[in-house]
C-alpha atoms as a PDB file:
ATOM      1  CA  UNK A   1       0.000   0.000   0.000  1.00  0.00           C
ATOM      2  CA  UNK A   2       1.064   3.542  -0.601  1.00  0.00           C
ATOM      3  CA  UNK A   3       1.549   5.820   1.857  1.00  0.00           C
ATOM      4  CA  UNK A   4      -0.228   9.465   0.876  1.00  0.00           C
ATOM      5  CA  UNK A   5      -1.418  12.163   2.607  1.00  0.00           C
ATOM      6  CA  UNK A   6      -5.247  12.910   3.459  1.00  0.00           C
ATOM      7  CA  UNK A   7      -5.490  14.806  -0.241  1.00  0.00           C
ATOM      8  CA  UNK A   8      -3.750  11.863  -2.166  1.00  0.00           C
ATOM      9  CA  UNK A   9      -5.995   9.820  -4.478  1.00  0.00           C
ATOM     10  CA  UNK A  10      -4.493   6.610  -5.401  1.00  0.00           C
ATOM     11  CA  UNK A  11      -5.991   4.860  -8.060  1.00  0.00           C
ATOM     12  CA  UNK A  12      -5.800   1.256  -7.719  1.00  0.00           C
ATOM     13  CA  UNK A  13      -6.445  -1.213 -10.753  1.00  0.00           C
ATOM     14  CA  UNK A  14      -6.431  -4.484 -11.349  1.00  0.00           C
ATOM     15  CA  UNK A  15      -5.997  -6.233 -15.121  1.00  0.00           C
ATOM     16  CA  UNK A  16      -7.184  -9.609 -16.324  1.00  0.00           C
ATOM     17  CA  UNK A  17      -5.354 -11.304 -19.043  1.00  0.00           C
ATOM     18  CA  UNK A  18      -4.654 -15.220 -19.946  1.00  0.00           C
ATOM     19  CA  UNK A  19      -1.894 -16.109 -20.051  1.00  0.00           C
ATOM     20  CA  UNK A  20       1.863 -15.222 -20.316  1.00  0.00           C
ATOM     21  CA  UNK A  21       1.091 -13.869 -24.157  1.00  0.00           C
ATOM     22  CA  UNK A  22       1.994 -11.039 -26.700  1.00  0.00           C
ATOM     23  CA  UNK A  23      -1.595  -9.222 -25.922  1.00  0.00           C
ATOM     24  CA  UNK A  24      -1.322  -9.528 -22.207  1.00  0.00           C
ATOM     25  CA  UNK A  25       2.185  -8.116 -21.749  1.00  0.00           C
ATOM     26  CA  UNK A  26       1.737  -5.369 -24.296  1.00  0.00           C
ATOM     27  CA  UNK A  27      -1.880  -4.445 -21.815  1.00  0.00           C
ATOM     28  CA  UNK A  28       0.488  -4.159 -18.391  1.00  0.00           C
ATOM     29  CA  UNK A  29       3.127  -1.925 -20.095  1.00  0.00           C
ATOM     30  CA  UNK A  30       0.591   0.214 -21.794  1.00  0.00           C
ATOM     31  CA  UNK A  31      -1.503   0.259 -18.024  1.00  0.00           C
ATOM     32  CA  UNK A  32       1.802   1.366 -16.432  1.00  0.00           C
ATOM     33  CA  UNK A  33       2.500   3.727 -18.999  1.00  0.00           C
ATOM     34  CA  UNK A  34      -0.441   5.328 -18.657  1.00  0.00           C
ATOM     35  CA  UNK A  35      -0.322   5.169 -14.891  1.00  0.00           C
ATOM     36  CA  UNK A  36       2.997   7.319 -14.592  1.00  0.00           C
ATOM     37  CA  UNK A  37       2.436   9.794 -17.433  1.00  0.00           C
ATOM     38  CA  UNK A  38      -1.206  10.617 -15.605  1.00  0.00           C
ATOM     39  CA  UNK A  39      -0.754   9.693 -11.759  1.00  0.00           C
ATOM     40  CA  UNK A  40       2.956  10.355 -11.250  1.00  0.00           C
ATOM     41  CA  UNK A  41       3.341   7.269  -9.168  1.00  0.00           C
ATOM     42  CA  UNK A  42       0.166   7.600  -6.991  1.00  0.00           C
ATOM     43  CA  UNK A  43      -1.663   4.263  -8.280  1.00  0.00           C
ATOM     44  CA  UNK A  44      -1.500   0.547  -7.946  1.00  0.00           C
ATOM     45  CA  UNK A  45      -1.836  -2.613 -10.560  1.00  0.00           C
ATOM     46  CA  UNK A  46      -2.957  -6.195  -9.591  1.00  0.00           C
ATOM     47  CA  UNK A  47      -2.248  -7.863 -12.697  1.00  0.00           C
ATOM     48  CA  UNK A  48      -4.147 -11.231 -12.156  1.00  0.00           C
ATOM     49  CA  UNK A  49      -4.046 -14.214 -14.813  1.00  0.00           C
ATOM     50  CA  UNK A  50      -7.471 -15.831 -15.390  1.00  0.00           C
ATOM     51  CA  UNK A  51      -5.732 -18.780 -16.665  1.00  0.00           C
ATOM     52  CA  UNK A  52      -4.447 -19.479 -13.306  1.00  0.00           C
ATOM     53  CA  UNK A  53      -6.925 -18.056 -10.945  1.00  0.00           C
ATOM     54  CA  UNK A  54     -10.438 -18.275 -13.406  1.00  0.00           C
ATOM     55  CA  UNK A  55     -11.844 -17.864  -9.578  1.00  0.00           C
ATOM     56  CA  UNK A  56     -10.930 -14.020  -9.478  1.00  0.00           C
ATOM     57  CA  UNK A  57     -12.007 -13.603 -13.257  1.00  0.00           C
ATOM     58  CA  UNK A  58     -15.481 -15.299 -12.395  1.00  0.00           C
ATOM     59  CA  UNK A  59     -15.603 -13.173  -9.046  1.00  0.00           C
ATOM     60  CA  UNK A  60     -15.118 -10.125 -11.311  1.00  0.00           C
ATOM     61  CA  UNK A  61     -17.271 -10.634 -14.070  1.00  0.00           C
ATOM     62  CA  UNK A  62     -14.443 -10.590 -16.625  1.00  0.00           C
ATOM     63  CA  UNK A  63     -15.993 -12.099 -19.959  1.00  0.00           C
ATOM     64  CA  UNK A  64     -12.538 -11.274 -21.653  1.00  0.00           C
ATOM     65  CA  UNK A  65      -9.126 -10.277 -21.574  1.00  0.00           C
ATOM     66  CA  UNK A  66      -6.994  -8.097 -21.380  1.00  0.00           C
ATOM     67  CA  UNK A  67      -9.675  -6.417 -19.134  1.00  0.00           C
ATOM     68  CA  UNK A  68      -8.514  -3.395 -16.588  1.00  0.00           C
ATOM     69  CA  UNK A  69     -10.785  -2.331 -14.051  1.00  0.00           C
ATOM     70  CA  UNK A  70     -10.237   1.045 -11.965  1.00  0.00           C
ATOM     71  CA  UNK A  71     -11.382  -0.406  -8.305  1.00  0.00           C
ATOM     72  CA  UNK A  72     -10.641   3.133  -6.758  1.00  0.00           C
ATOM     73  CA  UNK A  73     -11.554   6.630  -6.880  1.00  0.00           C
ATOM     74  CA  UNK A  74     -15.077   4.907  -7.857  1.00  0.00           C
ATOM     75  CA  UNK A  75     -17.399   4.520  -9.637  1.00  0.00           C
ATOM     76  CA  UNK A  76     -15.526   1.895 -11.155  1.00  0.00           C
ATOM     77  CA  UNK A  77     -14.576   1.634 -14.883  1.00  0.00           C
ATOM     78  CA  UNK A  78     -13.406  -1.160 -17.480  1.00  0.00           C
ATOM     79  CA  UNK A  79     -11.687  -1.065 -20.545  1.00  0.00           C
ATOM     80  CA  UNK A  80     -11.229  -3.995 -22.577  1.00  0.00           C
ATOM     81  CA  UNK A  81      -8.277  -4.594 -24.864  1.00  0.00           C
ATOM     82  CA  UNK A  82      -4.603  -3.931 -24.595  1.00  0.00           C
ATOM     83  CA  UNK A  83      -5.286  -0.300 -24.152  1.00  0.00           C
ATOM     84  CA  UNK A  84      -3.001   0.457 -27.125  1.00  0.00           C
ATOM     85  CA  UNK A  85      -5.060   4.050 -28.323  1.00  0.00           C
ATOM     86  CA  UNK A  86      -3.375   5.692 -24.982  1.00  0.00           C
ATOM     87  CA  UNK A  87      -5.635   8.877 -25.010  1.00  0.00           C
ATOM     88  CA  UNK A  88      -8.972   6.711 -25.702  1.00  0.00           C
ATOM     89  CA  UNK A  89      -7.672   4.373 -22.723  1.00  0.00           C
ATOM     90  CA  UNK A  90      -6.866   7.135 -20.725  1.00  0.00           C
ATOM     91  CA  UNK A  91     -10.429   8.914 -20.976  1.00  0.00           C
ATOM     92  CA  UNK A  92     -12.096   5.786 -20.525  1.00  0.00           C
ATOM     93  CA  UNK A  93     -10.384   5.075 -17.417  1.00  0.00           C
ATOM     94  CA  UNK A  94     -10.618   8.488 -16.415  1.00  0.00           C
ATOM     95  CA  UNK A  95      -7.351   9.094 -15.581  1.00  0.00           C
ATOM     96  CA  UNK A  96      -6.592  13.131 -14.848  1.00  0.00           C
ATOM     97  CA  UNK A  97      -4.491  15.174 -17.843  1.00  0.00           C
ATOM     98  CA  UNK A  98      -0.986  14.495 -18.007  1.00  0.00           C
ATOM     99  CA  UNK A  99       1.246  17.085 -17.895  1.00  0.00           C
ATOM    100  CA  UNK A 100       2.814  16.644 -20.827  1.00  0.00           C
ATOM    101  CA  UNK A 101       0.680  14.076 -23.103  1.00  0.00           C
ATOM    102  CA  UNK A 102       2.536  10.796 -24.309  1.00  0.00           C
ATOM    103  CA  UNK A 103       2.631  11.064 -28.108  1.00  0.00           C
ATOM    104  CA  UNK A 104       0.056   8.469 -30.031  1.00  0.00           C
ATOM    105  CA  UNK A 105       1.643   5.876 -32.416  1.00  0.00           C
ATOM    106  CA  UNK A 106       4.868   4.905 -30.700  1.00  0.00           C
END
């Protein structure tokens, strides 16, 4: 857990994928790129594989993956996909403006 200040909103997410694949890594590094170009450190990421634990993925609903769910500030949000489009990920997820916005394409 992070420890923040009474002011501090930490977002907290948690991503489905299957598997060890292509599709699933390229979702976590887009996530975490997202993460620190919006939240300058101030978030979280469970990455959980539904291969392993389908438990979690039942628990959560997750019909299929890559799936990222923002648990926290709510109301909760979910994108599905490897969240590749950065700026249509980042509205969807409602992340804040970034300072200084990643450039599209790379």
């Amino acid at each position: 857990m992070l420890e923040t200040g009474p002011d501090v909103t930490i977002y907290s997410f948690r991503l489905y994928v299957a598997g060890n694949t292509e599709r699933s890594q390229t979702a976590e590094v887009n996530l975490r790129f997202l993460c620190e170009a919006h939240l300058s450190g101030m978030y979280e990421v469970e990455v959980i594989d539904a291969v392993e634990r389908p438990e979690l993925a039942e628990e959560g609903r997750i019909l299929a993956t890559p799936t990222v769910v923002r648990l926290t500030p709510p109301p909760q949000r979910r994108v599905i996909g490897d969240l590749s489009d950065h700026g249509r990920a980042a509205i969807a997820l409602g992340l804040p403006a970034a300072d200084a916005s990643p450039s599209e394409g790379q």
